[in-house]
Protein backbone atom coordinates (compact mmCIF):
# COMPACT_ATOMS: atom_id res chain seq x y z
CA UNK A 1 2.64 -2.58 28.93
CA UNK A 2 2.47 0.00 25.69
CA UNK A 3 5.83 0.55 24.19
CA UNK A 4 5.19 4.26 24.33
CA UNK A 5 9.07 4.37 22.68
CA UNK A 6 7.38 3.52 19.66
CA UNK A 7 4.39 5.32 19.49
CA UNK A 8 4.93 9.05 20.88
CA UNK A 9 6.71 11.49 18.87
CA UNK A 10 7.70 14.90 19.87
CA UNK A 11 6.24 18.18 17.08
CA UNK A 12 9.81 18.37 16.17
CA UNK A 13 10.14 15.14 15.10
CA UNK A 14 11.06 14.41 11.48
CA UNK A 15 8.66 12.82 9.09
CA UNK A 16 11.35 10.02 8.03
CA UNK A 17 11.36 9.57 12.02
CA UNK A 18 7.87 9.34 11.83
CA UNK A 19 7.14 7.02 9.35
CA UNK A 20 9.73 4.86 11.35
CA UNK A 21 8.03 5.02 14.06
CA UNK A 22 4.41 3.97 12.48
CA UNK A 23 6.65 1.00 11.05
CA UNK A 24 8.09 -0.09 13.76
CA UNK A 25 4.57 0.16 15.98
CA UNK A 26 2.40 -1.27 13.89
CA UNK A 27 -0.97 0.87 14.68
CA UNK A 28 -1.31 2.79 11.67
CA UNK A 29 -0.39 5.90 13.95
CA UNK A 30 1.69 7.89 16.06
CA UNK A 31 0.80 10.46 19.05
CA UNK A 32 2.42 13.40 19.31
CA UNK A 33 3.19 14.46 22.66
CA UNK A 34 4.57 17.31 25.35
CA UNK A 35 7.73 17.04 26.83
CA UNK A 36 5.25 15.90 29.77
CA UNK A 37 4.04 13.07 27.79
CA UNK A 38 0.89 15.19 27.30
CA UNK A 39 -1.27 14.59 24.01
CA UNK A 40 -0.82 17.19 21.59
CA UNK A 41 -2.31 15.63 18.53
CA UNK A 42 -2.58 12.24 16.49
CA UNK A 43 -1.02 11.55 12.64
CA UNK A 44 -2.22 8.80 11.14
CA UNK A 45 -0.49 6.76 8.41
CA UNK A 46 -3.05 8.13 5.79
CA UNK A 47 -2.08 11.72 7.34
CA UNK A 48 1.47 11.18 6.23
CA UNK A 49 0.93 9.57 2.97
CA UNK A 50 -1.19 12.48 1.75
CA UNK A 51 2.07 14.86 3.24
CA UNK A 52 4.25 12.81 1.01
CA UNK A 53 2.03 13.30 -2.48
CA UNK A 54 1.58 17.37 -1.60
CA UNK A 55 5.41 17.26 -1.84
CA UNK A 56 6.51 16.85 1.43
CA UNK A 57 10.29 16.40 2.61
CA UNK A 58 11.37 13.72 4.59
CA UNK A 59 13.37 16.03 6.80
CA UNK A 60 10.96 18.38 7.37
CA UNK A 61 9.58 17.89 11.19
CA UNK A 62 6.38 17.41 11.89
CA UNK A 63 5.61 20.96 13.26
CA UNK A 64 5.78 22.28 9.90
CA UNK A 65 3.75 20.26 8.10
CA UNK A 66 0.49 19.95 10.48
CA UNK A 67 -0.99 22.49 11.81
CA UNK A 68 -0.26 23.37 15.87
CA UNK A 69 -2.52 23.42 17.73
CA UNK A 70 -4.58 21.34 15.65
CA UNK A 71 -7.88 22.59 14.47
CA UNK A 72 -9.50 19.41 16.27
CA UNK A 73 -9.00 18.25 19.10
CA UNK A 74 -7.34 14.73 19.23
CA UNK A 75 -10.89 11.73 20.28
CA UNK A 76 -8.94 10.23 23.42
CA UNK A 77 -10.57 7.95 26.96
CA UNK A 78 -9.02 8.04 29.75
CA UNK A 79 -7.24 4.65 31.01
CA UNK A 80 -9.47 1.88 32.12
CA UNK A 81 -12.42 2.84 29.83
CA UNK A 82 -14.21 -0.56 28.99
CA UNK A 83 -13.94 -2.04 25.61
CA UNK A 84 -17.87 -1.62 24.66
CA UNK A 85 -17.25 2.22 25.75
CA UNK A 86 -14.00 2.36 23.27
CA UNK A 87 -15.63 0.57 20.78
CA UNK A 88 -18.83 3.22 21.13
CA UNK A 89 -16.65 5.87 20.77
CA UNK A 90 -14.23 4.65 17.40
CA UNK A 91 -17.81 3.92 15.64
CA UNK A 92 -18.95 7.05 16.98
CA UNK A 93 -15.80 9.33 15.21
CA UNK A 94 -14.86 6.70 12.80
CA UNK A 95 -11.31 6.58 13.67
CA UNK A 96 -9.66 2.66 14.42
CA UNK A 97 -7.31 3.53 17.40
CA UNK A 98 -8.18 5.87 20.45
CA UNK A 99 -5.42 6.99 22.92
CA UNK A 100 -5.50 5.96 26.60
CA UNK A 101 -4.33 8.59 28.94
CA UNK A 102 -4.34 8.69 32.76
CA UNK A 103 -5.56 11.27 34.99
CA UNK A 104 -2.64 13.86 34.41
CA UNK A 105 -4.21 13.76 30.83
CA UNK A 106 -0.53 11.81 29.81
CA UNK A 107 -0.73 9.00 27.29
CA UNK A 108 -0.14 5.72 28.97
CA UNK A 109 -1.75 3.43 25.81
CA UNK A 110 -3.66 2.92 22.65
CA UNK A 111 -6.59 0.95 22.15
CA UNK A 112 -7.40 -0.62 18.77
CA UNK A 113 -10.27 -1.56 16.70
CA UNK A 114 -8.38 -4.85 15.70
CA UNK A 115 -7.17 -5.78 19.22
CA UNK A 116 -11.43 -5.16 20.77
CA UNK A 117 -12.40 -7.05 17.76
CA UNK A 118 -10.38 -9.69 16.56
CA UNK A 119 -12.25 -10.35 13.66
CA UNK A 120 -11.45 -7.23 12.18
CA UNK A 121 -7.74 -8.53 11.63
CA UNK A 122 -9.03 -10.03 8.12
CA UNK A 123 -9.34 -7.20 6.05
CA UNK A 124 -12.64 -7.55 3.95
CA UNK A 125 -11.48 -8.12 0.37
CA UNK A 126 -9.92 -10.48 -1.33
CA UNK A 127 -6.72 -9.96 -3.39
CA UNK A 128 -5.78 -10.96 -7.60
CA UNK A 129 -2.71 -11.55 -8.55
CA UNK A 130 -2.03 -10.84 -12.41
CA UNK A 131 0.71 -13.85 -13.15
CA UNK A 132 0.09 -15.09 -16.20
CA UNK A 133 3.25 -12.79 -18.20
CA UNK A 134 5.69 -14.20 -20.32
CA UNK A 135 8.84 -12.26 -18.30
CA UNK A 136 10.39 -12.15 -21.76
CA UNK A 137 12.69 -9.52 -20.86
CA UNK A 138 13.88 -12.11 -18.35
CA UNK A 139 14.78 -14.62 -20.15
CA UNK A 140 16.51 -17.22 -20.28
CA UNK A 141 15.40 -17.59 -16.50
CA UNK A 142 11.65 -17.63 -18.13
CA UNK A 143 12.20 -20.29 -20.31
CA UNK A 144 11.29 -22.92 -17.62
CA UNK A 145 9.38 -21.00 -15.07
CA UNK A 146 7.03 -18.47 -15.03
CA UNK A 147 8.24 -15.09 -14.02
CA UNK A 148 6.29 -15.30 -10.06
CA UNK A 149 7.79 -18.62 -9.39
CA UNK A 150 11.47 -17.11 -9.40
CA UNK A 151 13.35 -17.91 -6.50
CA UNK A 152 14.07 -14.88 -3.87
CA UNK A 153 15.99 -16.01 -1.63
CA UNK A 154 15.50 -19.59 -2.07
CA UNK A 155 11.34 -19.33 -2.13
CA UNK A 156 9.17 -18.15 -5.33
CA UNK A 157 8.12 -14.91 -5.70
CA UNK A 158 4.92 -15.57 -5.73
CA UNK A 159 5.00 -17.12 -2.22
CA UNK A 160 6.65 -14.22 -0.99
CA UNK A 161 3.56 -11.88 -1.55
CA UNK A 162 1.18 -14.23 -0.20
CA UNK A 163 2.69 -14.28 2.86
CA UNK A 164 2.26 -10.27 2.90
CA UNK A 165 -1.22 -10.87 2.35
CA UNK A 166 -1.51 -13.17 4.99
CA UNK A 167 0.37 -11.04 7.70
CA UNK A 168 -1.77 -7.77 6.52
CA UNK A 169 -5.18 -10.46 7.24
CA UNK A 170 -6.20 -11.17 3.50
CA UNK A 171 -7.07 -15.55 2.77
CA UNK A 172 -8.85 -15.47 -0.31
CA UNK A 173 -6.85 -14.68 -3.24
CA UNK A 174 -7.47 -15.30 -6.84
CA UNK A 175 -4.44 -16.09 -9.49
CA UNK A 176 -4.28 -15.12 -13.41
CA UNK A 177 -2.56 -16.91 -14.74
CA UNK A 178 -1.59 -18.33 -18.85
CA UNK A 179 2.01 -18.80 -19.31
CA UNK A 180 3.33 -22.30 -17.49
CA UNK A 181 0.09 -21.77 -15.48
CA UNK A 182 0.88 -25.62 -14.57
CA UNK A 183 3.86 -24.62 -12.71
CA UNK A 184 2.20 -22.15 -10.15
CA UNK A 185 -1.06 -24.36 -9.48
CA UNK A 186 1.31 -27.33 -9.12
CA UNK A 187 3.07 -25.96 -6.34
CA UNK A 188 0.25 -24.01 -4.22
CA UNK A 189 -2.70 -25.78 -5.41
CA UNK A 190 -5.42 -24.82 -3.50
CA UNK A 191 -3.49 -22.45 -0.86
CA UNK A 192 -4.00 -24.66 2.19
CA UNK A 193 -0.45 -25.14 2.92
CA UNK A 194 0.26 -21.35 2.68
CA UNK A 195 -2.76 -20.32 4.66
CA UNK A 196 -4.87 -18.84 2.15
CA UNK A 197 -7.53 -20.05 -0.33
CA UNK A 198 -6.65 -19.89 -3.80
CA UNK A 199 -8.55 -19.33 -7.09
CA UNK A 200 -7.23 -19.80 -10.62
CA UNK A 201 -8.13 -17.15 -13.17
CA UNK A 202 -7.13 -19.27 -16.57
CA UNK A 203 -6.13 -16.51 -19.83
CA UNK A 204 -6.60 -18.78 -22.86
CA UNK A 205 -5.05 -15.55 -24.79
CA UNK A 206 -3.36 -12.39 -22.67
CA UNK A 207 -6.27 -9.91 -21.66
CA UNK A 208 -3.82 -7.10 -20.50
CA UNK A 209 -3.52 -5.95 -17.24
CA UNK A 210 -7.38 -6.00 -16.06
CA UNK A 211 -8.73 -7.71 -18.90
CA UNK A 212 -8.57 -11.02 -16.97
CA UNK A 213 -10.75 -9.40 -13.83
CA UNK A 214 -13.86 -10.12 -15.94
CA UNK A 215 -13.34 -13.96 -16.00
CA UNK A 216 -13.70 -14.07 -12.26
CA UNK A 217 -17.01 -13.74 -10.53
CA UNK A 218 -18.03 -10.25 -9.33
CA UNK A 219 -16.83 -9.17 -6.12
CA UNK A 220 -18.97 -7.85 -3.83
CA UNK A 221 -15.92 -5.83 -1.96
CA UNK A 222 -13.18 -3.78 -2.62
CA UNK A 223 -10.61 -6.13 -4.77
CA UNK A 224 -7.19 -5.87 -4.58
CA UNK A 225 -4.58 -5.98 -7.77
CA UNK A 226 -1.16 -6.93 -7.62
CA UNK A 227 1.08 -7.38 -10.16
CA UNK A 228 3.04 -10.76 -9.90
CA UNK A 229 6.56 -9.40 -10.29
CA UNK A 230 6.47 -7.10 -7.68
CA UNK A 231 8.24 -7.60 -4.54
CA UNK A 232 6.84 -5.24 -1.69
CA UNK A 233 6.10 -4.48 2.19
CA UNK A 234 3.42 -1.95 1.08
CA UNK A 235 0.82 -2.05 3.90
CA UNK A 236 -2.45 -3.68 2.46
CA UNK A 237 -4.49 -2.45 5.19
CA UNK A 238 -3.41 1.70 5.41
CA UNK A 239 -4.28 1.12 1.83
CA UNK A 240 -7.40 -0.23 2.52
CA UNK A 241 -8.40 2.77 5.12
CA UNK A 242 -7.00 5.46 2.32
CA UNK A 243 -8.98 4.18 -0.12
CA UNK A 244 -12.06 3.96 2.31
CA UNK A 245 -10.77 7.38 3.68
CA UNK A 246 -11.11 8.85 0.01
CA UNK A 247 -14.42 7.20 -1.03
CA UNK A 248 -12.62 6.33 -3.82
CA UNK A 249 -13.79 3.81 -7.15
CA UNK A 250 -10.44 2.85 -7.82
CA UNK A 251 -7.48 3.75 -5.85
CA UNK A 252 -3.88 3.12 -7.58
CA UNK A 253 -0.42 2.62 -5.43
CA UNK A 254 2.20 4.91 -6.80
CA UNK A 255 6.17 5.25 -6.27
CA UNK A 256 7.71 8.61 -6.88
CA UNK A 257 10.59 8.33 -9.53
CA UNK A 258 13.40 11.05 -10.44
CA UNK A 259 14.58 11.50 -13.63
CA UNK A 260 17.74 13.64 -13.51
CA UNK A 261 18.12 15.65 -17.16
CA UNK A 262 22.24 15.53 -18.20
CA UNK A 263 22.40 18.41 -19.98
CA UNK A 264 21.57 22.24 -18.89
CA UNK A 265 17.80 22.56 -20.07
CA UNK A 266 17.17 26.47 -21.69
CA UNK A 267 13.77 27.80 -21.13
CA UNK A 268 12.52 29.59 -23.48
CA UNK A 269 9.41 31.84 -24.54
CA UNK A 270 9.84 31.93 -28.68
CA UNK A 271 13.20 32.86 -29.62
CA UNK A 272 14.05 34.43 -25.93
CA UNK A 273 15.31 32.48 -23.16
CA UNK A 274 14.20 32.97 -19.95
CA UNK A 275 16.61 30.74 -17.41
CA UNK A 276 18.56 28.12 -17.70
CA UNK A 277 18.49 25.04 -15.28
CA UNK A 278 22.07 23.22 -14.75
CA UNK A 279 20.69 19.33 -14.81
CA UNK A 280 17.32 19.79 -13.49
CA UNK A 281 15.95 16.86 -11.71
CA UNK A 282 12.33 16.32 -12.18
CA UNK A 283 9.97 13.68 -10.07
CA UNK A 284 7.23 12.07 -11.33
CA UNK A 285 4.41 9.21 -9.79
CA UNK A 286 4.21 6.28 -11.65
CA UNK A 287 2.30 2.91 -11.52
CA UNK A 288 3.48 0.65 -8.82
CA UNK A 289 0.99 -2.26 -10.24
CA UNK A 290 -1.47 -2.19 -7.26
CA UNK A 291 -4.90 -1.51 -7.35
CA UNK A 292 -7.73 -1.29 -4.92
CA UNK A 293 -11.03 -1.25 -7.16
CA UNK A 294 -14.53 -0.98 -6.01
CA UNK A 295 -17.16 -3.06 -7.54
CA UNK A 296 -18.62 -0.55 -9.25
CA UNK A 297 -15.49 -0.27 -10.88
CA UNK A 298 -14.75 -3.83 -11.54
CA UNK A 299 -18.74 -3.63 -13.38
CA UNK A 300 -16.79 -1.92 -16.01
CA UNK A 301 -14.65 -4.02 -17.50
CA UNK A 302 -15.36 -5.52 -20.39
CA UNK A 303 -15.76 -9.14 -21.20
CA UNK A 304 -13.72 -11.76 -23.40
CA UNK A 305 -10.83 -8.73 -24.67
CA UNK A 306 -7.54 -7.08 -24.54
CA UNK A 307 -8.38 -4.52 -21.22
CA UNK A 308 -5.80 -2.54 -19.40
CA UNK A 309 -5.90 -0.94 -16.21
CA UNK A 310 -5.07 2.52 -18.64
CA UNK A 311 -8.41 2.05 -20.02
CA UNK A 312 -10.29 1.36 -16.73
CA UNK A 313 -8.56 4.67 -14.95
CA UNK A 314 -9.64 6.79 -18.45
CA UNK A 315 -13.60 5.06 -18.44
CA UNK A 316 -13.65 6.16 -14.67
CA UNK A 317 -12.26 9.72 -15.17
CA UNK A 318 -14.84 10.18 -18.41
CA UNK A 319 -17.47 8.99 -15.88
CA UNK A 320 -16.63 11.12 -12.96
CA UNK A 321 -15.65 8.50 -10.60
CA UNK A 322 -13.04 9.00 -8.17
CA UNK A 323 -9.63 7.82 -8.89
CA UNK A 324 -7.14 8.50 -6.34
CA UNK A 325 -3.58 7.62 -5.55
CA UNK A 326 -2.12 5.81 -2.65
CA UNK A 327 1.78 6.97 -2.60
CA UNK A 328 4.03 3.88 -1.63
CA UNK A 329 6.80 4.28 0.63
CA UNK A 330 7.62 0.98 1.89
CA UNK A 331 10.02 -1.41 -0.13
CA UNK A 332 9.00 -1.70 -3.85
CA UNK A 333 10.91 -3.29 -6.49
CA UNK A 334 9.42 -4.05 -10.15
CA UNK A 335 11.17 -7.39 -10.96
CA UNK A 336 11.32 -6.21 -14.97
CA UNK A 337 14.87 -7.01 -15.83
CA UNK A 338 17.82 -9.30 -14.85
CA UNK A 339 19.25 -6.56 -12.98
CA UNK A 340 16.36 -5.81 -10.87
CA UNK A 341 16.56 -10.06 -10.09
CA UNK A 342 19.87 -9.32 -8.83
CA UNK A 343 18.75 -6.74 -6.72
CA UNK A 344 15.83 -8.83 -5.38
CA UNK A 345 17.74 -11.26 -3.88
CA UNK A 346 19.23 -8.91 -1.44
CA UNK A 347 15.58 -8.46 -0.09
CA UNK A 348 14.89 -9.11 3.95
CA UNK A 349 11.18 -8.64 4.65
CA UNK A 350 10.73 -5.59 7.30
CA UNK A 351 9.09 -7.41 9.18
CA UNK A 352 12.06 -10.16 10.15
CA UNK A 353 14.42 -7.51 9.63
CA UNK A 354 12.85 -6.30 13.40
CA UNK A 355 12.87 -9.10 14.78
């Protein structure tokens, strides 16, 4: 039986309640319904995310931000429809979950394109993982180990985001690696034990941050980035459908980060001034050090030099192709400095944390 508690919503709900709810269900969406339990419209994961870059607030409710009645009607079956029928009808709209409701038009489920298909669990890509830095701003903890094998909570780092990869249906990752490269093949090796097949990218010299893409055969999917010191529960596959959802060439993961000014800041026009703001607070997107990159895209990087993913975004944009970002909202931490270590070994993966 559906856990409906988890997957209906009312139009006043609040869009921090709503992206709880998407967490907690696991579907990639949430169904907004009547007091009746009637179907008033769908919100998908991608729905919110693009909320959340126009500026949305988290406690602004969900009537306010979409509009009601919807301009289209949600795609729904009624309850019992067969699987090749649902199936039909997801290819048919290109959408990957259809709600079930009964005769009284209330929602009593919600069928999947990963539960009809099983196969479609394993995303189609295959995932790098840039961990061949020095961590010098880490050190002395670097001196013996490179900066993905630090322990969090008693396991590496590196371990730690290949088991999100795993749980998010992604086996065949690559690593790039050059400093203590030893230490990280010696203890995955080929991947076997952690359920996923592993590459080695080898840096004789640092390439920068995509330089060491070109060493590794060309993909003929989307390939996934990810930095090696980053500790996340960003959700691989709403990522996947955004970028897919975008047509994008290269789609880069971005946090939102405030920077609160300590001092009143005068604006001015010349010699007049025309306000003053009391400790403004400005907010910014920055790099979270993930990447979802066509092949097309990954055709541009050049071959045996120093190539960062600053120059890839810039060669794109000068060509037209479509760069788009993918705003982050799960946990994210950049593990740059010793404080941020501290910090990471408070971390309890969401998905334990529910059980």
């Amino acid at each position: 039986m559906e856990d409906l508690t988890r997957l209906c919503v009312s139009p006043d709900c609040l869009l921090r309640e709503a992206i709880q709810a998407i967490d907690l269900n696991e579907k990639g969406i949430i169904l907004v319904v009547d007091a009746n339990q009637k179907l008033i419209a769908t919100v998908t994961d991608g729905d919110i995310r693009r909320r959340l870059l126009e500026g949305a607030a988290l406690d602004a409710r969900l009537l306010q931000l979409f509009d009601w009645p919807p301009r289209h009607p949600p795609i729904w079956a009624h309850e019992g429809t067969s699987g090749s029928a649902l199936l039909t009808l997801m290819r048919r709209h290109a959408v990957r979950q259809v709600p079930l409701l009964d005769a009284e038009q209330r929602v009593v489920g919600l069928a999947t394109l990963e539960a009809l298909l099983p196969e479609e669990a394993e995303l189609p890509m295959q995932a790098v993982i840039m961990a061949g830095g020095r961590g010098t701003r880490l050190l002395p903890l670097t001196e013996d180990l490179p900066k993905p094998m630090l322990p969090v909570g008693g396991r590496p780092l590196l371990e730690l985001t290949l088991e999100q990869f795993r749980r998010h249906g992604i086996s065949r990752v690559n690593v790039a690696t050059h400093y203590k490269a030893h230490a990280i093949e010696g203890h995955f090796g080929n991947g076997k034990d952690f359920g996923v097949e592993i590459r080695y990218i080898q840096e004789e010299t640092p390439l920068g941050t995509a330089g060491a893409l070109a060493l590794m055969e060309p993909p003929s999917e989307p390939l996934l980035v990810v930095n090696g010191d980053i500790l996340t529960e960003v959700d691989y596959r709403a990522l996947l459908q955004f970028h897919r959802d975008h047509q994008a060439d290269l789609t880069v993961g971005v946090r939102s980060f405030e920077i609160q000014v300590p001092y009143g800041v005068v604006e001015s026009m010349g010699a007049m001034v025309q306000g003053l703001a009391e400790k403004p607070v400005y907010n910014f997107l920055v790099n979270a050090g993930i990447y979802l990159l066509e092949p097309r895209a990954h055709a541009l990087i050049p071959g045996n030099q120093h190539y960062d993913f600053t120059d890839l975004i810039q060669q794109l944009l000068a060509s037209k192709m479509r760069v788009v970002s993918f705003p982050i909202r799960e946990y994210w931490l950049d593990i740059g400095k010793h404080e941020d270590y501290v910090q990471a070994q408070d971390y309890v993966p969401q998905q334990a944390a529910r059980r």
